[in-house]
PDB file of N, CA and C in Angstrom:
ATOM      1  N   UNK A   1     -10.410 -11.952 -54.288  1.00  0.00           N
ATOM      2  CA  UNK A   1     -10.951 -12.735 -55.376  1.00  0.00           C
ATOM      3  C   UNK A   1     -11.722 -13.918 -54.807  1.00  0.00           C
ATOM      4  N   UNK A   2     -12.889 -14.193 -55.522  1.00  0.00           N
ATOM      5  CA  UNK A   2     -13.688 -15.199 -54.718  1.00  0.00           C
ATOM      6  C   UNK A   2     -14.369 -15.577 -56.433  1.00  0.00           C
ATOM      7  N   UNK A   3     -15.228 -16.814 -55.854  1.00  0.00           N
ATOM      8  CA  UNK A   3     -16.006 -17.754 -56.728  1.00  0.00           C
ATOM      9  C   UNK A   3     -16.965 -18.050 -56.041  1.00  0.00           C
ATOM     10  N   UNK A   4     -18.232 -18.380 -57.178  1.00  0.00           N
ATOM     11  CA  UNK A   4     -19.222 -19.424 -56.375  1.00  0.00           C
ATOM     12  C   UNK A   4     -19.372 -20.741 -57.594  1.00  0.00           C
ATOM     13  N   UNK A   5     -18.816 -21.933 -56.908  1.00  0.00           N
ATOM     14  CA  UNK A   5     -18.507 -22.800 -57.596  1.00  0.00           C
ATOM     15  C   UNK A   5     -19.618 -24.089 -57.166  1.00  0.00           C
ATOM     16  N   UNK A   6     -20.192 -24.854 -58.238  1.00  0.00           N
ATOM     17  CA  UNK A   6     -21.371 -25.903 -57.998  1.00  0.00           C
ATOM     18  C   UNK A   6     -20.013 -27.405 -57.680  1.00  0.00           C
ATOM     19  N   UNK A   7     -20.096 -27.730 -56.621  1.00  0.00           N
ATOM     20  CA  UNK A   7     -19.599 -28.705 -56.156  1.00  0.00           C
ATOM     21  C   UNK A   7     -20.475 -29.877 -55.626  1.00  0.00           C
ATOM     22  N   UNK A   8     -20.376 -30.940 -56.681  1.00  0.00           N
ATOM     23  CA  UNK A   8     -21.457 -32.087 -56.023  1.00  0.00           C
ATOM     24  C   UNK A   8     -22.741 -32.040 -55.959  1.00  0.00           C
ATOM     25  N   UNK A   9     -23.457 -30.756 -56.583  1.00  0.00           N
ATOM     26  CA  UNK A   9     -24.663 -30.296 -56.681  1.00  0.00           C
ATOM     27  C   UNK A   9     -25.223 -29.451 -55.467  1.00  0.00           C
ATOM     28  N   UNK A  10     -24.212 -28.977 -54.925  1.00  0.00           N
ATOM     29  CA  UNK A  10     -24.318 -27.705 -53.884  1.00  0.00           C
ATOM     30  C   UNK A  10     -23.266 -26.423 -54.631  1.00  0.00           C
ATOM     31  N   UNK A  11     -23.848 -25.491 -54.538  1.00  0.00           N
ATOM     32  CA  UNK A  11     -23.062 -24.355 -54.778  1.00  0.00           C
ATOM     33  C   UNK A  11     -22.640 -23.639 -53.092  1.00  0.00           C
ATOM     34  N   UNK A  12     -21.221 -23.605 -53.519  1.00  0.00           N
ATOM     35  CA  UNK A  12     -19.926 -22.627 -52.512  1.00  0.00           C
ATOM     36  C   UNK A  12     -19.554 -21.491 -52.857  1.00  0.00           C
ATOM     37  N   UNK A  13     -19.235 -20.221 -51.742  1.00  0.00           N
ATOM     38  CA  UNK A  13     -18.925 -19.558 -52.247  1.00  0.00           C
ATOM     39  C   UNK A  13     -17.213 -19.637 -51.497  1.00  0.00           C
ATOM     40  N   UNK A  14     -16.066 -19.293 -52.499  1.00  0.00           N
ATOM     41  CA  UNK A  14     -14.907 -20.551 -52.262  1.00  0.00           C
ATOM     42  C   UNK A  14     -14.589 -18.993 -52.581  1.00  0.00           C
ATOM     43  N   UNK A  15     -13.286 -19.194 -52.037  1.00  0.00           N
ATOM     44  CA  UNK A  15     -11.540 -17.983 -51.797  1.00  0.00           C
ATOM     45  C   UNK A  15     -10.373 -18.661 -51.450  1.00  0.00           C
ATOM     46  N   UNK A  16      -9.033 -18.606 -52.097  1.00  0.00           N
ATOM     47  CA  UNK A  16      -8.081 -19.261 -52.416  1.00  0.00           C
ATOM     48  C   UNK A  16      -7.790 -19.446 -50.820  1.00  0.00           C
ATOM     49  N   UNK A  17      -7.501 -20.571 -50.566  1.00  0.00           N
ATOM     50  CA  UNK A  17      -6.870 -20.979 -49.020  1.00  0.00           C
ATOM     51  C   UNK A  17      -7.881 -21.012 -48.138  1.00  0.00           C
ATOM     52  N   UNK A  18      -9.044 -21.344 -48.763  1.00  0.00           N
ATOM     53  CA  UNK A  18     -10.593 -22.053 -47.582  1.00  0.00           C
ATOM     54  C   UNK A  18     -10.213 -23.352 -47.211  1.00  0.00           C
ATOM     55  N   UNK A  19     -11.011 -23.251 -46.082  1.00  0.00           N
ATOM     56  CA  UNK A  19     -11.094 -24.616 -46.345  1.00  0.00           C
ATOM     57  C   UNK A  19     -12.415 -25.295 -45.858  1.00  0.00           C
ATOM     58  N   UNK A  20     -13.180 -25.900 -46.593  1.00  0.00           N
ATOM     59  CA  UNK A  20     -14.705 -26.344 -46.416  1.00  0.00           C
ATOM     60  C   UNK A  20     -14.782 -28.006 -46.488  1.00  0.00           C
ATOM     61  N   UNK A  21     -16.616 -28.671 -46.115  1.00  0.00           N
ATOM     62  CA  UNK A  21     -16.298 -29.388 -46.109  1.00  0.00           C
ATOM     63  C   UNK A  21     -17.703 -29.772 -47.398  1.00  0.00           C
ATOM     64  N   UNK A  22     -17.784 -30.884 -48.294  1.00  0.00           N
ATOM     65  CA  UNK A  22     -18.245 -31.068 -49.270  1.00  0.00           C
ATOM     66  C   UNK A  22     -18.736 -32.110 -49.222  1.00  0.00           C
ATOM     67  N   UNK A  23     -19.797 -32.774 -49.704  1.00  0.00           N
ATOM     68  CA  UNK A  23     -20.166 -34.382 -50.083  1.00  0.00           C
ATOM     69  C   UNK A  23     -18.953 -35.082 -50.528  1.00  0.00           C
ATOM     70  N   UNK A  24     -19.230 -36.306 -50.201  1.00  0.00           N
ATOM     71  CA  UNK A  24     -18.031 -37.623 -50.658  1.00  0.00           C
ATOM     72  C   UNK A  24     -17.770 -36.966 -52.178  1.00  0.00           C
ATOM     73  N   UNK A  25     -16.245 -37.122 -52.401  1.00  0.00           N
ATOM     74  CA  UNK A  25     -15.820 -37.337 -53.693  1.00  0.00           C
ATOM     75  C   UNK A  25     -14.974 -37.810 -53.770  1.00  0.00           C
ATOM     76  N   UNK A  26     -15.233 -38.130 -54.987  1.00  0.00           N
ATOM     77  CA  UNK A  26     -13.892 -39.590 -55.227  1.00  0.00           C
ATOM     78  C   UNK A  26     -12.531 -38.772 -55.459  1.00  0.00           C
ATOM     79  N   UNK A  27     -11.581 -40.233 -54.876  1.00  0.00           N
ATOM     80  CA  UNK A  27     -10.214 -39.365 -55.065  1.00  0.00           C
ATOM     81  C   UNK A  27      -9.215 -39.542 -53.617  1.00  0.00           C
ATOM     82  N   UNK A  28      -7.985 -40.024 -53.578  1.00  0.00           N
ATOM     83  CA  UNK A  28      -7.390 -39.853 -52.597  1.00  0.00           C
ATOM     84  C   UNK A  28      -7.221 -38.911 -51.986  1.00  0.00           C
ATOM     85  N   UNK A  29      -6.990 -38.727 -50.083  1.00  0.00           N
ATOM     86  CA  UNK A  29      -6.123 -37.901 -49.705  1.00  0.00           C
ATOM     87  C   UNK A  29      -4.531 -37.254 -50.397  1.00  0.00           C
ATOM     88  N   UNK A  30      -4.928 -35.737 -50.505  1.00  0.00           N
ATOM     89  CA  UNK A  30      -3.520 -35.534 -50.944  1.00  0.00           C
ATOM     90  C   UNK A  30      -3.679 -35.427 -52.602  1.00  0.00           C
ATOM     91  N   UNK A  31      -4.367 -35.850 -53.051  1.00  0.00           N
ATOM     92  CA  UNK A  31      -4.748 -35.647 -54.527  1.00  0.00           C
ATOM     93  C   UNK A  31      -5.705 -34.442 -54.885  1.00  0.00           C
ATOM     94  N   UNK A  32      -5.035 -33.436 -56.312  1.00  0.00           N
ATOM     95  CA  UNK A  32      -5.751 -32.279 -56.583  1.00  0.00           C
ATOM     96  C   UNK A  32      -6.898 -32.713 -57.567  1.00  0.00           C
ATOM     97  N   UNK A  33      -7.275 -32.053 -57.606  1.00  0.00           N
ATOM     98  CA  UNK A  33      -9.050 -31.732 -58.204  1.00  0.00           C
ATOM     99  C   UNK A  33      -9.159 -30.634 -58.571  1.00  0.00           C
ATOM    100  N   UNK A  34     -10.232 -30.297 -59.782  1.00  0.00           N
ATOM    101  CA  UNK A  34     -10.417 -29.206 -60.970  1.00  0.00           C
ATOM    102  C   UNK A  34     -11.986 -28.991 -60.669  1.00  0.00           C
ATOM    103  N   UNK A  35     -12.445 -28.291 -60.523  1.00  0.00           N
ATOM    104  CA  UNK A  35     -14.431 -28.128 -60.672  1.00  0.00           C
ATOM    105  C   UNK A  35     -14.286 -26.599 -61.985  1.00  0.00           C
ATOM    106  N   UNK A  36     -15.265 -26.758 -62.979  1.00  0.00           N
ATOM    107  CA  UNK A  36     -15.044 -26.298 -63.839  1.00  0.00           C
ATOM    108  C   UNK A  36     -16.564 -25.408 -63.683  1.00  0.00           C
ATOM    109  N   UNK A  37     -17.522 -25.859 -63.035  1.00  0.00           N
ATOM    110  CA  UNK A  37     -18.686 -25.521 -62.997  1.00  0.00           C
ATOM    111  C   UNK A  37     -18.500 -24.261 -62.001  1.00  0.00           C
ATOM    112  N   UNK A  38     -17.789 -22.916 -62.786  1.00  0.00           N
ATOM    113  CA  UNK A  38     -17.849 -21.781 -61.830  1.00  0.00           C
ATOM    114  C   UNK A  38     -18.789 -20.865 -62.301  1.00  0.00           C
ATOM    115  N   UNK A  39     -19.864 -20.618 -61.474  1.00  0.00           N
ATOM    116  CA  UNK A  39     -21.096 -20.296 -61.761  1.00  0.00           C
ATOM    117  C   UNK A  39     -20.842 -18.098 -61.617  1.00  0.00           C
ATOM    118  N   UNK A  40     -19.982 -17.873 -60.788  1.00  0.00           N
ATOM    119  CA  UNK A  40     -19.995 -16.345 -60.596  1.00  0.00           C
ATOM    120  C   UNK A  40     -18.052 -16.406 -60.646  1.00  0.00           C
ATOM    121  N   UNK A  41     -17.594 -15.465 -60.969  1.00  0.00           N
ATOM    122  CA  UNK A  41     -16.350 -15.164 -60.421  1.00  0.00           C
ATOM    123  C   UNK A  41     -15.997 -13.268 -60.219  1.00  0.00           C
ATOM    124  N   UNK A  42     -15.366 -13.201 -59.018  1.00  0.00           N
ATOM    125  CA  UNK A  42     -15.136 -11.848 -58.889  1.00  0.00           C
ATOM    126  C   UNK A  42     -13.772 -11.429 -58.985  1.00  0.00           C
ATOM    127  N   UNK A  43     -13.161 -10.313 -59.477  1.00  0.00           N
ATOM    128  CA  UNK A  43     -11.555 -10.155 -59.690  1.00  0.00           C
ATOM    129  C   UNK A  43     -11.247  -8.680 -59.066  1.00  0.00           C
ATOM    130  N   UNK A  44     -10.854  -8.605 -58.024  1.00  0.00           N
ATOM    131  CA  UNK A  44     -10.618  -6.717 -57.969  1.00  0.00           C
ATOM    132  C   UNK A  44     -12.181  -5.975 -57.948  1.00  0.00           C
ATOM    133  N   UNK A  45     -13.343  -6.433 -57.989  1.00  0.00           N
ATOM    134  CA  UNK A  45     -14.689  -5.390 -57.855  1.00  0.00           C
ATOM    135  C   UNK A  45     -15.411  -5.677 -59.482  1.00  0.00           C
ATOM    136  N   UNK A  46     -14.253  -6.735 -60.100  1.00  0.00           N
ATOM    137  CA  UNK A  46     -15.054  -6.880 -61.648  1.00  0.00           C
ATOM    138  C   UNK A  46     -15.528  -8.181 -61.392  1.00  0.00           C
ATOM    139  N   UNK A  47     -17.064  -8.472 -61.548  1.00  0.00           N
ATOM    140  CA  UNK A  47     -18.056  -9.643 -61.735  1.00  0.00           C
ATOM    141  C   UNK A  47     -17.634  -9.937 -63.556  1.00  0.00           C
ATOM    142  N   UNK A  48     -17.969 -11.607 -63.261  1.00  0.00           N
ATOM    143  CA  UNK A  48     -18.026 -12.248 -64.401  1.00  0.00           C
ATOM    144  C   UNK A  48     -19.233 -13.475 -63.831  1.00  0.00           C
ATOM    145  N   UNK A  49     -20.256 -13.132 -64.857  1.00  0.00           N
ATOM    146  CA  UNK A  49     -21.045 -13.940 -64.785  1.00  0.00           C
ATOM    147  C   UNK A  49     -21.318 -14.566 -65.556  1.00  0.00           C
ATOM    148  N   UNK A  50     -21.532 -15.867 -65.524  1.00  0.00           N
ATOM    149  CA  UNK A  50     -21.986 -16.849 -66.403  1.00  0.00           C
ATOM    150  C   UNK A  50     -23.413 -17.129 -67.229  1.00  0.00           C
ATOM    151  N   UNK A  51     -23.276 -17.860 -68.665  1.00  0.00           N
ATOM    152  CA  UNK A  51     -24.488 -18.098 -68.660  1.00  0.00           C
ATOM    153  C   UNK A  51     -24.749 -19.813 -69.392  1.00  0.00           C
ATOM    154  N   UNK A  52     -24.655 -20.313 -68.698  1.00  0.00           N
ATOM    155  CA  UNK A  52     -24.643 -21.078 -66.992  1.00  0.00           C
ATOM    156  C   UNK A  52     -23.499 -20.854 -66.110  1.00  0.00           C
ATOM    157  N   UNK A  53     -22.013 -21.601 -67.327  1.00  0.00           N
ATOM    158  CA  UNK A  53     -20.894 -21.591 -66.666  1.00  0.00           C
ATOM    159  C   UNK A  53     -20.057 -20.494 -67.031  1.00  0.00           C
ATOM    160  N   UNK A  54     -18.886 -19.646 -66.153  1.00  0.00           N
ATOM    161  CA  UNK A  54     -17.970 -18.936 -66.693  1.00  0.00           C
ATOM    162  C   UNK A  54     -16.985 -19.915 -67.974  1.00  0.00           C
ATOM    163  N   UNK A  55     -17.116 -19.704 -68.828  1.00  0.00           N
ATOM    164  CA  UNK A  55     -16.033 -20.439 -69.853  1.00  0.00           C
ATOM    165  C   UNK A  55     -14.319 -19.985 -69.132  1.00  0.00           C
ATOM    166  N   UNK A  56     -13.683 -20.870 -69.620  1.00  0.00           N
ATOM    167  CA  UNK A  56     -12.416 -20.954 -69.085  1.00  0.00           C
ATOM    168  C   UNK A  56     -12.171 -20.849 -67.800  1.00  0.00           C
ATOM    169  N   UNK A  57     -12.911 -20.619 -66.663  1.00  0.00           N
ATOM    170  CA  UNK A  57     -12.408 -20.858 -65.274  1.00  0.00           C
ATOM    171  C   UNK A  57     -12.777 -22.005 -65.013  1.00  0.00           C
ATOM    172  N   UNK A  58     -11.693 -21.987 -63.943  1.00  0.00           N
ATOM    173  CA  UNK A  58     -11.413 -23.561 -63.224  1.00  0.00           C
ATOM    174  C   UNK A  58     -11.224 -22.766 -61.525  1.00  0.00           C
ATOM    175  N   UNK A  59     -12.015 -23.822 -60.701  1.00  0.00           N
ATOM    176  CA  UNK A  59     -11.078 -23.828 -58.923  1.00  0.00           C
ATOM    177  C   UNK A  59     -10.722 -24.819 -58.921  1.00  0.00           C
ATOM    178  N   UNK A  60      -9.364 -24.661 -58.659  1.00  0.00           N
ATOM    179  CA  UNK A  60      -8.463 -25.866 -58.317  1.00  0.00           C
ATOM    180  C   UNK A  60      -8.841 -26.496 -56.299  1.00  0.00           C
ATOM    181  N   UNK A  61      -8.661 -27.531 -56.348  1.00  0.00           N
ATOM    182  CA  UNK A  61      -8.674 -27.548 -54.758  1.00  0.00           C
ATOM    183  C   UNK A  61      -7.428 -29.527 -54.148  1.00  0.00           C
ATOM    184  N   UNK A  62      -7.279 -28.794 -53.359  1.00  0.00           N
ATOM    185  CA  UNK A  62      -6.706 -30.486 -52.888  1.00  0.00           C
ATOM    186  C   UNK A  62      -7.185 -31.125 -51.848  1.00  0.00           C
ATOM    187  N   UNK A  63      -7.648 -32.497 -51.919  1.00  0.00           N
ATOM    188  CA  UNK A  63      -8.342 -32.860 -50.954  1.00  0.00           C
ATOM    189  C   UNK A  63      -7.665 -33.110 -49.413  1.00  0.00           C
ATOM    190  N   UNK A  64      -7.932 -33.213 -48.180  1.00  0.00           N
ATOM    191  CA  UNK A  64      -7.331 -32.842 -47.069  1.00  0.00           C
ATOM    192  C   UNK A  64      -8.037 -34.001 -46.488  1.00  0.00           C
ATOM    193  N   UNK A  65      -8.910 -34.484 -46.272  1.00  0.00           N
ATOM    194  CA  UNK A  65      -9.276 -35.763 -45.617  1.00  0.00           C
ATOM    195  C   UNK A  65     -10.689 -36.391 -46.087  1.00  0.00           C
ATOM    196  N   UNK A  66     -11.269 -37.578 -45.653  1.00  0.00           N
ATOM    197  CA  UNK A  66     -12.492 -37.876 -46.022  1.00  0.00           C
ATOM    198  C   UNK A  66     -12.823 -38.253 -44.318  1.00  0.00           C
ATOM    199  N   UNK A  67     -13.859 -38.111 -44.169  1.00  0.00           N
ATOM    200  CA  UNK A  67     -14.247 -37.734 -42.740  1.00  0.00           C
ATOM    201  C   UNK A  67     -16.050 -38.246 -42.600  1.00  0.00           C
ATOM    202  N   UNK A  68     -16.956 -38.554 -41.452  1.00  0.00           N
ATOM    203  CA  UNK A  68     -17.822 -38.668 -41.532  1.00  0.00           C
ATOM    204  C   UNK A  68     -18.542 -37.541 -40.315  1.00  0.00           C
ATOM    205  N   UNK A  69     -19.589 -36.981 -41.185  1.00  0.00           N
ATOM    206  CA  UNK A  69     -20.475 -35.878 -40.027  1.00  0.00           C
ATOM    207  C   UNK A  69     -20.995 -36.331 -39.143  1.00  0.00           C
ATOM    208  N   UNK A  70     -21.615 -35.501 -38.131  1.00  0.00           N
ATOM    209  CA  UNK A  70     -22.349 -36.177 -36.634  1.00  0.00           C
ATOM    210  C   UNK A  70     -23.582 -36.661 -37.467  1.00  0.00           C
ATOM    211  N   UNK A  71     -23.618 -37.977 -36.210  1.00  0.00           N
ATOM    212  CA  UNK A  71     -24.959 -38.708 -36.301  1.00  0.00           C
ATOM    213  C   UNK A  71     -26.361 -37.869 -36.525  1.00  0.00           C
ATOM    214  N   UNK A  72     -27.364 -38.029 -37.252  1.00  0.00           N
ATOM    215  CA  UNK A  72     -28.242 -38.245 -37.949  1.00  0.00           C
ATOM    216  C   UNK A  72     -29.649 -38.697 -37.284  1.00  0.00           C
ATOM    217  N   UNK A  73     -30.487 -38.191 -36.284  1.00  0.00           N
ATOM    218  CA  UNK A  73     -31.140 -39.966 -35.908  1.00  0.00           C
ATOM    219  C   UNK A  73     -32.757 -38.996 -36.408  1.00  0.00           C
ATOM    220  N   UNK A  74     -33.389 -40.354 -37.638  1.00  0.00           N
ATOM    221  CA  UNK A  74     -34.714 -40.064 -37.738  1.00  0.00           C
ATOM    222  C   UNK A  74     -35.395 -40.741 -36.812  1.00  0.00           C
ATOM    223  N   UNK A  75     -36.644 -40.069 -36.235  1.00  0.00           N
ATOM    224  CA  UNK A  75     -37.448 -41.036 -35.258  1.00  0.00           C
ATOM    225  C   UNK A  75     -38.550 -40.867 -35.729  1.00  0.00           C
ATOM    226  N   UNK A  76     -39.460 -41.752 -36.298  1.00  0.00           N
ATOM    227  CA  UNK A  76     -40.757 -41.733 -36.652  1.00  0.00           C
ATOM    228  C   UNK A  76     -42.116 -42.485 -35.912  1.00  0.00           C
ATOM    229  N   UNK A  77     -43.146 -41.566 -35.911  1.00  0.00           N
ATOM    230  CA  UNK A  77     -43.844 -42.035 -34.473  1.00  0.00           C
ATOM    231  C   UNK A  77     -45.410 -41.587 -35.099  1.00  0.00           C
ATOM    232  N   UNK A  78     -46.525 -42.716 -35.003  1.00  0.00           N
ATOM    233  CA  UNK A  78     -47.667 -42.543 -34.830  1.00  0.00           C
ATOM    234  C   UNK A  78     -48.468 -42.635 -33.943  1.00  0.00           C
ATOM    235  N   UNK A  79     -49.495 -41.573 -33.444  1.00  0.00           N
ATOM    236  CA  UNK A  79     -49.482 -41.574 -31.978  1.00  0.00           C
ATOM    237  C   UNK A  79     -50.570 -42.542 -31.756  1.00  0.00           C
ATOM    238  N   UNK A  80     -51.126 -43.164 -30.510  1.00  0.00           N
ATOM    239  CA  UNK A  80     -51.893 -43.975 -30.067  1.00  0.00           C
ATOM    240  C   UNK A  80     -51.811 -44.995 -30.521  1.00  0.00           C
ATOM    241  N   UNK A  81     -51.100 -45.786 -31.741  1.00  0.00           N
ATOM    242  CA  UNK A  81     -51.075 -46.823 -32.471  1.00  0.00           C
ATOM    243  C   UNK A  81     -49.907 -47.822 -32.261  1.00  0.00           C
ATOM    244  N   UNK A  82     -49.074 -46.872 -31.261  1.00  0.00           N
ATOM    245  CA  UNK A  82     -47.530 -48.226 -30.902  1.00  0.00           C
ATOM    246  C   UNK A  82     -47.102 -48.011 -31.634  1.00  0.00           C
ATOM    247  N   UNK A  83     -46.696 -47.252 -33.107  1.00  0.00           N
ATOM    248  CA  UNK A  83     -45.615 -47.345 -34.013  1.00  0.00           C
ATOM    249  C   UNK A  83     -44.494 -46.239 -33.815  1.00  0.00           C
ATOM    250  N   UNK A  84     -43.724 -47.233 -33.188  1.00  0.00           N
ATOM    251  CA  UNK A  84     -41.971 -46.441 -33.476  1.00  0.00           C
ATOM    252  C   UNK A  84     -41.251 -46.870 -34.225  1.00  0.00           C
ATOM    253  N   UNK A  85     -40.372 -46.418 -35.102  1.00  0.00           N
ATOM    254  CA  UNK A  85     -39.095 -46.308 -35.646  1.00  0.00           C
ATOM    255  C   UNK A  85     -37.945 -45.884 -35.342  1.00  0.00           C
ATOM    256  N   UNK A  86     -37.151 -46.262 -35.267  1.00  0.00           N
ATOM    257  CA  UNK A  86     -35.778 -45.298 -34.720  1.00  0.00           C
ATOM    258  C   UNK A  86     -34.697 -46.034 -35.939  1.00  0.00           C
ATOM    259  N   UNK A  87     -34.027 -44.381 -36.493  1.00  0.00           N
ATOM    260  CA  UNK A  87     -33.255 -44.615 -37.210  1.00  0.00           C
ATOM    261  C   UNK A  87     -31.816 -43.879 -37.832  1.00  0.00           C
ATOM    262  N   UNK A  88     -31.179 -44.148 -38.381  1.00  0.00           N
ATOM    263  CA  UNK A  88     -29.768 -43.090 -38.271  1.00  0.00           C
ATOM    264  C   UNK A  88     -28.612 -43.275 -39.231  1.00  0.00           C
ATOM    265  N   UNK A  89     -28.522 -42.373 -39.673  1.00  0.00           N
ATOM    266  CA  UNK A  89     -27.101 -42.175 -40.286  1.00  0.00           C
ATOM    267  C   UNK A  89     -26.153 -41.106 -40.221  1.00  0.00           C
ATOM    268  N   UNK A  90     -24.811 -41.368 -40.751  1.00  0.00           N
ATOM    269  CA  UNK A  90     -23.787 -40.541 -40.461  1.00  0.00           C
ATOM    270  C   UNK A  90     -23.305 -39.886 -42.111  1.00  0.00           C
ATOM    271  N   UNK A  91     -23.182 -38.717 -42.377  1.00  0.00           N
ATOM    272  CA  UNK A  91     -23.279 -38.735 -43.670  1.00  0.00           C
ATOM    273  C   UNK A  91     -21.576 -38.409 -43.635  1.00  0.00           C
ATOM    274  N   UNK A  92     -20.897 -38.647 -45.254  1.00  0.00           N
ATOM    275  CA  UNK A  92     -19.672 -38.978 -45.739  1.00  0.00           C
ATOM    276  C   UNK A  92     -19.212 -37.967 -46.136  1.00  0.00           C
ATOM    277  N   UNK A  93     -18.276 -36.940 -45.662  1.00  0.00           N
ATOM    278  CA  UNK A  93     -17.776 -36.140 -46.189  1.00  0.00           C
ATOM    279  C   UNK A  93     -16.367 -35.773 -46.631  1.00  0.00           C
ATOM    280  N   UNK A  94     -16.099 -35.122 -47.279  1.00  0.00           N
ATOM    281  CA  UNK A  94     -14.905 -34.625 -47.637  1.00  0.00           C
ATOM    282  C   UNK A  94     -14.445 -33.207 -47.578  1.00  0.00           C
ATOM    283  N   UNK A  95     -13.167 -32.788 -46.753  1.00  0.00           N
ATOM    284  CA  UNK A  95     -12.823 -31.897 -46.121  1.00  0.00           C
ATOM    285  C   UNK A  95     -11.856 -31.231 -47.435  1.00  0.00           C
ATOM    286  N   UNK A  96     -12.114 -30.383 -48.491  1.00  0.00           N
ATOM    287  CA  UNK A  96     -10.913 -29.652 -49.220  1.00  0.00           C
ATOM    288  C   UNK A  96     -10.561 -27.891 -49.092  1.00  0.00           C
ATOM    289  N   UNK A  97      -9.432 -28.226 -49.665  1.00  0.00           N
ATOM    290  CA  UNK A  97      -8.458 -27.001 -49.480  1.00  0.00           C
ATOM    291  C   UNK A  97      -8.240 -26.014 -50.798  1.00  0.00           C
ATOM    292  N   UNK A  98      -9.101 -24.968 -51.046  1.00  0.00           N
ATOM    293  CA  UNK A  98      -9.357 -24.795 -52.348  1.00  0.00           C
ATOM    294  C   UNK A  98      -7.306 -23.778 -52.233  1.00  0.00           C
ATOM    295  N   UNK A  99      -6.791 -23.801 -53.746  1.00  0.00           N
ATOM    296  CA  UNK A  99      -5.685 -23.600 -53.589  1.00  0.00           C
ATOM    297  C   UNK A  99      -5.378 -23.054 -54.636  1.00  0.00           C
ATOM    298  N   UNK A 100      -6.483 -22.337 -55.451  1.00  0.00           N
ATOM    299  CA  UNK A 100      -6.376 -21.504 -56.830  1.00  0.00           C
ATOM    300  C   UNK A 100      -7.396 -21.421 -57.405  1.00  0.00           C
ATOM    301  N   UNK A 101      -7.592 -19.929 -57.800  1.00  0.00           N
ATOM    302  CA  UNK A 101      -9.006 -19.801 -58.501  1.00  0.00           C
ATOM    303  C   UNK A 101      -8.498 -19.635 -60.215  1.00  0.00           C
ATOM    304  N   UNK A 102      -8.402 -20.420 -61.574  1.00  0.00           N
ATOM    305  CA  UNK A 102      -8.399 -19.084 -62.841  1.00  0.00           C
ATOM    306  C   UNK A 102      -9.380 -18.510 -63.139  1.00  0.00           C
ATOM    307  N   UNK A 103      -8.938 -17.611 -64.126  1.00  0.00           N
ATOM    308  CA  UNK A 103     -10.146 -17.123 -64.742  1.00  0.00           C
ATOM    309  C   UNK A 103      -9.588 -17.010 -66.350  1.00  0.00           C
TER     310      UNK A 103
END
């Protein structure tokens, strides 16, 4: 049984006991979470598709840490003119543990 669920404005394709990592979301370590926005769900070889969302499914998931990804570095450069930039970020993520699909 699997899902493809819109999380944070990325769609996953999620199976009970994944574990992925997602944009920041709010919410402690150790605290569960509901995403309702399940866009496909599969059961045994039977599709349920949505139109947008499947009505009544939910993936449950619990969050497992908040964490930050590898560095980032933009470098922007015009040639013959001396212009450099150097620049960087680390983006914010969150590591969950999906831990139930309904339907």
């Amino acid at each position: 049984m699997y899902a493809i669920v819109n999380i944070a404005g990325q769609q996953f394709k999620v199976a009970k006991d994944q574990q992925l990592f997602v944009h920041r979301l709010q919410g402690d370590e150790g605290a569960s979470i509901e995403f309702d926005n399940v866009l496909l769900a599969e059961d045994g070889g039977k599709f349920t598709i949505g139109a947008p969302t499947v009505k009544g499914a939910k993936v449950s998931a619990k969050i497992l840490s908040h964490l930050k990804g590898d560095k980032v570095i933009v470098f922007k450069k015009k040639r013959r003119k001396g212009y450099k930039k150097k620049n960087g970020h680390r983006q914010q993520f969150t590591k969950i543990e999906i831990t139930g699909i309904a339907l």
